[in-house]
C-alpha atoms as a PDB file:
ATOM      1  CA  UNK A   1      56.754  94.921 -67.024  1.00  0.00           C
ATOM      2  CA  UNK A   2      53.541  92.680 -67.460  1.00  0.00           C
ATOM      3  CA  UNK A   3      54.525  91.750 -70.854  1.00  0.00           C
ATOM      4  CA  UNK A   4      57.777  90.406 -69.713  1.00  0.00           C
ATOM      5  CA  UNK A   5      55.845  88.387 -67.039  1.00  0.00           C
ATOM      6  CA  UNK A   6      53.717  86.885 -69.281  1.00  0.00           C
ATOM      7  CA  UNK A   7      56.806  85.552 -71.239  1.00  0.00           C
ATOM      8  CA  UNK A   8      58.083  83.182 -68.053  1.00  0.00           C
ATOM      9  CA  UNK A   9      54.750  81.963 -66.876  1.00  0.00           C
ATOM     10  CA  UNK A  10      54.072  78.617 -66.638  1.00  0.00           C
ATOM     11  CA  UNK A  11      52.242  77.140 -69.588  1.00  0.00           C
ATOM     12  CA  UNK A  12      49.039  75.657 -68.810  1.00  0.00           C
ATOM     13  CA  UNK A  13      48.896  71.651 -67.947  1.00  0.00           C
ATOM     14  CA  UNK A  14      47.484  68.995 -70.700  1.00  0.00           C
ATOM     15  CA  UNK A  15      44.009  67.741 -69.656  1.00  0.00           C
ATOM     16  CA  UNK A  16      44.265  64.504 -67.600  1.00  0.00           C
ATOM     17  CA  UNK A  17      45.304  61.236 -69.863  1.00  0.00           C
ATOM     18  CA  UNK A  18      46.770  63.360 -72.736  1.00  0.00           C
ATOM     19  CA  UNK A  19      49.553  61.762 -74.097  1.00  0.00           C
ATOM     20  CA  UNK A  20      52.569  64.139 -74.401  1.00  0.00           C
ATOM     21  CA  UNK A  21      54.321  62.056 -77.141  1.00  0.00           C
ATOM     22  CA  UNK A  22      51.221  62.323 -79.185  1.00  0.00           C
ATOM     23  CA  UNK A  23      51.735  63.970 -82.664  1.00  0.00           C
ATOM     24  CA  UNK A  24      48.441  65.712 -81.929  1.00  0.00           C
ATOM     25  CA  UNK A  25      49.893  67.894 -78.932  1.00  0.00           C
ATOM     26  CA  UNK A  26      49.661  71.418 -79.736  1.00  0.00           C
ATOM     27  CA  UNK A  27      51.523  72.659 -76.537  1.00  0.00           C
ATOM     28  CA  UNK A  28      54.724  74.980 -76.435  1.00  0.00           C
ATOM     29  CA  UNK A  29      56.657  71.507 -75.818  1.00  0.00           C
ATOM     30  CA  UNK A  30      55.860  70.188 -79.199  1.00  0.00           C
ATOM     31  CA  UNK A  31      58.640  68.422 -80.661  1.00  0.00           C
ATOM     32  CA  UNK A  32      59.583  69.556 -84.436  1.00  0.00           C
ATOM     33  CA  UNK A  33      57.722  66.637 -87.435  1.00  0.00           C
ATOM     34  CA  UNK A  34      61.173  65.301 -89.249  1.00  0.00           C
ATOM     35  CA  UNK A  35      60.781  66.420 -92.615  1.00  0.00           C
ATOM     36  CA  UNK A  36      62.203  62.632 -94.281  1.00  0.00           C
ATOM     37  CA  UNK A  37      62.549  59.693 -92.533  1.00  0.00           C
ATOM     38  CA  UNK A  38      64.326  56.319 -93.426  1.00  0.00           C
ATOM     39  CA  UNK A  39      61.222  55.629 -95.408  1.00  0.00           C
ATOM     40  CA  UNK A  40      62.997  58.645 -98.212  1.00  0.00           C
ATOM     41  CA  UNK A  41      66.701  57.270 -98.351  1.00  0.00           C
ATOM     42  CA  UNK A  42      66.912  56.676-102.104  1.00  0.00           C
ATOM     43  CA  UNK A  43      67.395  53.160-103.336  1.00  0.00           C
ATOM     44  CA  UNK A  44      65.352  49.696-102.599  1.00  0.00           C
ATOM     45  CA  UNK A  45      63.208  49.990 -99.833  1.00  0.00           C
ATOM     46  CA  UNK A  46      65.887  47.842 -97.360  1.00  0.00           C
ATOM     47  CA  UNK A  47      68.488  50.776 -97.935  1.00  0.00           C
ATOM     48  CA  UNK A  48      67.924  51.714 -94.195  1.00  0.00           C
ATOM     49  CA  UNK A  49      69.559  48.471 -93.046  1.00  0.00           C
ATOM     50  CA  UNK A  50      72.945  49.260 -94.300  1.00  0.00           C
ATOM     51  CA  UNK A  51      72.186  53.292 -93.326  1.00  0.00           C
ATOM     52  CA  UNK A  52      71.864  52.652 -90.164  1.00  0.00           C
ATOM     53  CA  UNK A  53      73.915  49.610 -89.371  1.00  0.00           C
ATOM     54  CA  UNK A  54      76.696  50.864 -91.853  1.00  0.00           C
ATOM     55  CA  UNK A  55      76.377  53.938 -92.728  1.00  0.00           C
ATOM     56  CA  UNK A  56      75.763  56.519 -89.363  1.00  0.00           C
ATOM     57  CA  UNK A  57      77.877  54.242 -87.217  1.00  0.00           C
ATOM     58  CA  UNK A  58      80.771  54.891 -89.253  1.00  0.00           C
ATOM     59  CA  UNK A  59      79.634  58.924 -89.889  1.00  0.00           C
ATOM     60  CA  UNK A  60      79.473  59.121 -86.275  1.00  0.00           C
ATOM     61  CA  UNK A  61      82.820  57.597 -85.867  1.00  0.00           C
ATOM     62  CA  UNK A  62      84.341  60.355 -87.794  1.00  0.00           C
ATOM     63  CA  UNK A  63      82.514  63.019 -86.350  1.00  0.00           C
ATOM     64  CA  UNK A  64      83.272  61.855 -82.462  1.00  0.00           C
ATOM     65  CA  UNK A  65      87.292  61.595 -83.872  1.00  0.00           C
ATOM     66  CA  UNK A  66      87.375  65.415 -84.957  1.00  0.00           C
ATOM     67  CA  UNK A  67      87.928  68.321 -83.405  1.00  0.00           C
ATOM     68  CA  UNK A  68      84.952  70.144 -83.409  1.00  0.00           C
ATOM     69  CA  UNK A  69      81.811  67.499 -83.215  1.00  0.00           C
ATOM     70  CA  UNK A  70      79.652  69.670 -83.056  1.00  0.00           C
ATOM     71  CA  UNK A  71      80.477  71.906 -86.267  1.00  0.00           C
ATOM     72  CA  UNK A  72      78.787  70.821 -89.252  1.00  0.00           C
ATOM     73  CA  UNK A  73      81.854  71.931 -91.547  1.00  0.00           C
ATOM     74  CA  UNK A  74      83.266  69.565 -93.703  1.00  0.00           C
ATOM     75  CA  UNK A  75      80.214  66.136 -92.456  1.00  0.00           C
ATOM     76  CA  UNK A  76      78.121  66.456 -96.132  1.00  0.00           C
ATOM     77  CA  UNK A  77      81.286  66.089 -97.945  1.00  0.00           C
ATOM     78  CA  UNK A  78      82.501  62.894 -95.780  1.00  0.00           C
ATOM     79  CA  UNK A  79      78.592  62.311 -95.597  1.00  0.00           C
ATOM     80  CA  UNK A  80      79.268  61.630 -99.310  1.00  0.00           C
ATOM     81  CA  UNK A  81      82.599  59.972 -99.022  1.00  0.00           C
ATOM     82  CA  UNK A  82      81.052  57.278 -96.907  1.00  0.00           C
ATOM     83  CA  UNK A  83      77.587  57.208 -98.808  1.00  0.00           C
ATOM     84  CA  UNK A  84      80.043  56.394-102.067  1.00  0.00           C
ATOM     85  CA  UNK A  85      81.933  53.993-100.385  1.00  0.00           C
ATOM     86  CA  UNK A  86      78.679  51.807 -98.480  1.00  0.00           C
ATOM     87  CA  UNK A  87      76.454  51.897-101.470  1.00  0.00           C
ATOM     88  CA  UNK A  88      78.559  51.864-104.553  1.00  0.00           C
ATOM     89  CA  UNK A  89      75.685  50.826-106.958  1.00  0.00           C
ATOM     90  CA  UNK A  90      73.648  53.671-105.556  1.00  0.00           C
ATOM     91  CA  UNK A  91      74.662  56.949-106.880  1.00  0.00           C
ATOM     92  CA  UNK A  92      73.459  59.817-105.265  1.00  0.00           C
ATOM     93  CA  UNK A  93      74.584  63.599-104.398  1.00  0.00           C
ATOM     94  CA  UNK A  94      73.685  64.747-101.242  1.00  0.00           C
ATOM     95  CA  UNK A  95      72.438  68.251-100.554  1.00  0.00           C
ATOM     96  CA  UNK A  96      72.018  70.665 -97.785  1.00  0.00           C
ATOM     97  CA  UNK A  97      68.563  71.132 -98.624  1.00  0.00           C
ATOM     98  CA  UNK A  98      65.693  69.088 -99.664  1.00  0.00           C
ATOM     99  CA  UNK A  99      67.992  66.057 -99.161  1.00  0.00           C
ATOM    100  CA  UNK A 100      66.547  62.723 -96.816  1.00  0.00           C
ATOM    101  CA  UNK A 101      70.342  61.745 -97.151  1.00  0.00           C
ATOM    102  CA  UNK A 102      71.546  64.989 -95.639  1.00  0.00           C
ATOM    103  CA  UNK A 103      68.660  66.068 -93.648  1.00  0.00           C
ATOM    104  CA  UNK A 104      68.602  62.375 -91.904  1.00  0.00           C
ATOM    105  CA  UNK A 105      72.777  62.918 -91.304  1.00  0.00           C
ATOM    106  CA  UNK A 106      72.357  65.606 -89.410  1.00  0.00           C
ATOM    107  CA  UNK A 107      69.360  64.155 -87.550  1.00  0.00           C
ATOM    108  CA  UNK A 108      71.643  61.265 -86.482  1.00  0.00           C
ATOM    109  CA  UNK A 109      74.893  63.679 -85.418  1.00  0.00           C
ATOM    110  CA  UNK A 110      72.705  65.692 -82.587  1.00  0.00           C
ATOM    111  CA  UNK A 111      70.312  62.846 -81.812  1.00  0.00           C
END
């Protein structure tokens, strides 16, 4: 019974003036590091304009339209419908793993 005490304890408070956004933070809170950013997007290095003023909003569009929003069947392949379609003269086949394209998609549909 001690052991399952132990599990809903409080965890201990951050010294005074730690900041809790800080990528230092060890503490059970600790948000997950994204693994790409809109730094990785493949193309020129202004490709994140039209991503995120272009690109997502429509994505997100079609994912608040269907039935299940929250299912991740069927986004990657209108992920790559729309990636065709806003960046013609950038080919590129997204993945579910090891893709910025992808991993950045589903980043934006829970954020």
């Amino acid at each position: 019974m001690q052991d399952a005490v132990k599990i809903y304890q409080t965890p201990p408070a951050p010294e005074p003036g730690h900041n809790h956004d800080s990528d230092s933070y060890d503490g059970p809170f600790k948000k997950p590091k994204a693994k790409f950013s809109l730094a990785d997007l493949p193309g020129p290095p202004d490709t994140w304009y039209s991503f995120t003023d272009i690109f997502i909003p429509q994505l997100l569009d079609y994912v608040g339209c269907s039935e299940r929003p929250w299912s991740p069947d069927g986004i990657l392949t209108k992920a790559q419908d729309l990636w065709d379609s806003t960046f013609p003269d950038l080919p590129h086949l997204l993945r579910e793993k090891d893709d910025p394209v992808s991993h950045l998609v589903c980043y934006y549909q829970y954020s």
